[in-house]
Protein backbone atom coordinates (compact mmCIF):
# COMPACT_ATOMS: atom_id res chain seq x y z
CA UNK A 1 91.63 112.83 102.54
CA UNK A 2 88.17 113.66 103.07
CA UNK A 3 86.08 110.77 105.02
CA UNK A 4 83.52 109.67 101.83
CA UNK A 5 86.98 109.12 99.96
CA UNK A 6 88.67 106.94 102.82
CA UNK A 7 86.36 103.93 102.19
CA UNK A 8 85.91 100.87 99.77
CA UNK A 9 83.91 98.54 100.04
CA UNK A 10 84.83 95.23 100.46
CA UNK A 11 82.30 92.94 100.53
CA UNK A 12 79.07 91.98 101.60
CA UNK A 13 77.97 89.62 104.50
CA UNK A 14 74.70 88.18 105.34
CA UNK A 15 74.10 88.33 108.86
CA UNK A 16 75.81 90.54 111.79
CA UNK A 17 77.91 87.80 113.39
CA UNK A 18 79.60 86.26 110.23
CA UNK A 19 80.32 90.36 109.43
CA UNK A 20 81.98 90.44 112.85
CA UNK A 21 84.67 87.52 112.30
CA UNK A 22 85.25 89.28 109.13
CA UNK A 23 86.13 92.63 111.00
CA UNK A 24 87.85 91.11 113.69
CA UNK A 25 89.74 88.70 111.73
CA UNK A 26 90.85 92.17 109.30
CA UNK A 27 91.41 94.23 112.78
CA UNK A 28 93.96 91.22 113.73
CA UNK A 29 95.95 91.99 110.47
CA UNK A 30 96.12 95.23 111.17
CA UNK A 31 93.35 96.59 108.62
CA UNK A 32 90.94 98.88 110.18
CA UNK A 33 87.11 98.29 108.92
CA UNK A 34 83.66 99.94 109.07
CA UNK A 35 79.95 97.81 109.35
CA UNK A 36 77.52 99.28 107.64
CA UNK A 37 74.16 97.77 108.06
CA UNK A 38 70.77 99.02 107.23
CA UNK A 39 67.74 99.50 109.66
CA UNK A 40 64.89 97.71 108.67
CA UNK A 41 62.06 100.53 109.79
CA UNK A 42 61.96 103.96 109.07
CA UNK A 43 59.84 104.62 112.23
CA UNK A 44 61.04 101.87 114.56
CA UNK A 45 65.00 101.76 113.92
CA UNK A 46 66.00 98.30 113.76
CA UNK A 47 68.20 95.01 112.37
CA UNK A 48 67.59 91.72 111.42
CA UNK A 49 71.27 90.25 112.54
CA UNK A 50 70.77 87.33 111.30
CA UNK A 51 69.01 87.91 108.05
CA UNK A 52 70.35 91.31 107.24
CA UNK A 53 73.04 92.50 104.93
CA UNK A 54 76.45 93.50 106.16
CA UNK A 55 78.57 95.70 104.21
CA UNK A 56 81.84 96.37 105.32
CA UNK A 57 83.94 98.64 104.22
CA UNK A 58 88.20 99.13 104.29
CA UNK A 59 90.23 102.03 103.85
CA UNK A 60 91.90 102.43 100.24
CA UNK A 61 95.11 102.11 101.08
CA UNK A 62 94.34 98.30 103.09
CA UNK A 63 92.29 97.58 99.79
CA UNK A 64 94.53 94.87 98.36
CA UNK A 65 95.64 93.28 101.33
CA UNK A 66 92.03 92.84 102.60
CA UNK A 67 90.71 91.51 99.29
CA UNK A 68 93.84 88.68 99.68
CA UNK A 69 92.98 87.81 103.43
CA UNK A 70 89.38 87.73 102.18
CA UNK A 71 90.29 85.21 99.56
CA UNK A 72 92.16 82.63 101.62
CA UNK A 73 88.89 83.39 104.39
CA UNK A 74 87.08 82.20 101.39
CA UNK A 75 88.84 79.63 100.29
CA UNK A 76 89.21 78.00 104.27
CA UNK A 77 85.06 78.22 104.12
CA UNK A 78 84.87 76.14 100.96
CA UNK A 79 87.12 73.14 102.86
């Protein structure tokens, strides 16, 4: 499968750090994940972790799982 086919996205985070529990909490269950975050400069490459968007992204296949652990993530948030 070629590697711009392997991907979904998921969902989007704001800031770096809540993007990481998402990945690790997804790399605990087994469900390997890319961060994809854009620099903020064109000439002077950097992030905003904390106010910057986090996309991350899941391979097809873990799709549906991941979309159910990120419900129940959701749903603990909202207690």
């Amino acid at each position: 499968m070629s590697e711009e086919l392997k991907w979904e996205l998921l969902t989007e985070i704001q800031g770096r750090w809540k993007a990481d529990i998402v990945k690790a909490m997804l790399d605990s269950n087994g469900i390997e994940s890319e961060l994809f975050q854009e620099s903020v400069g064109a000439l002077y490459p950097t992030s905003l972790d904390m106010l910057g968007r986090v996309q991350i992204f899941v391979s097809k296949t873990d799709a549906k799982a991941a979309r159910k652990l990120m419900e129940e993530y959701n749903h603990n948030l909202e207690r």
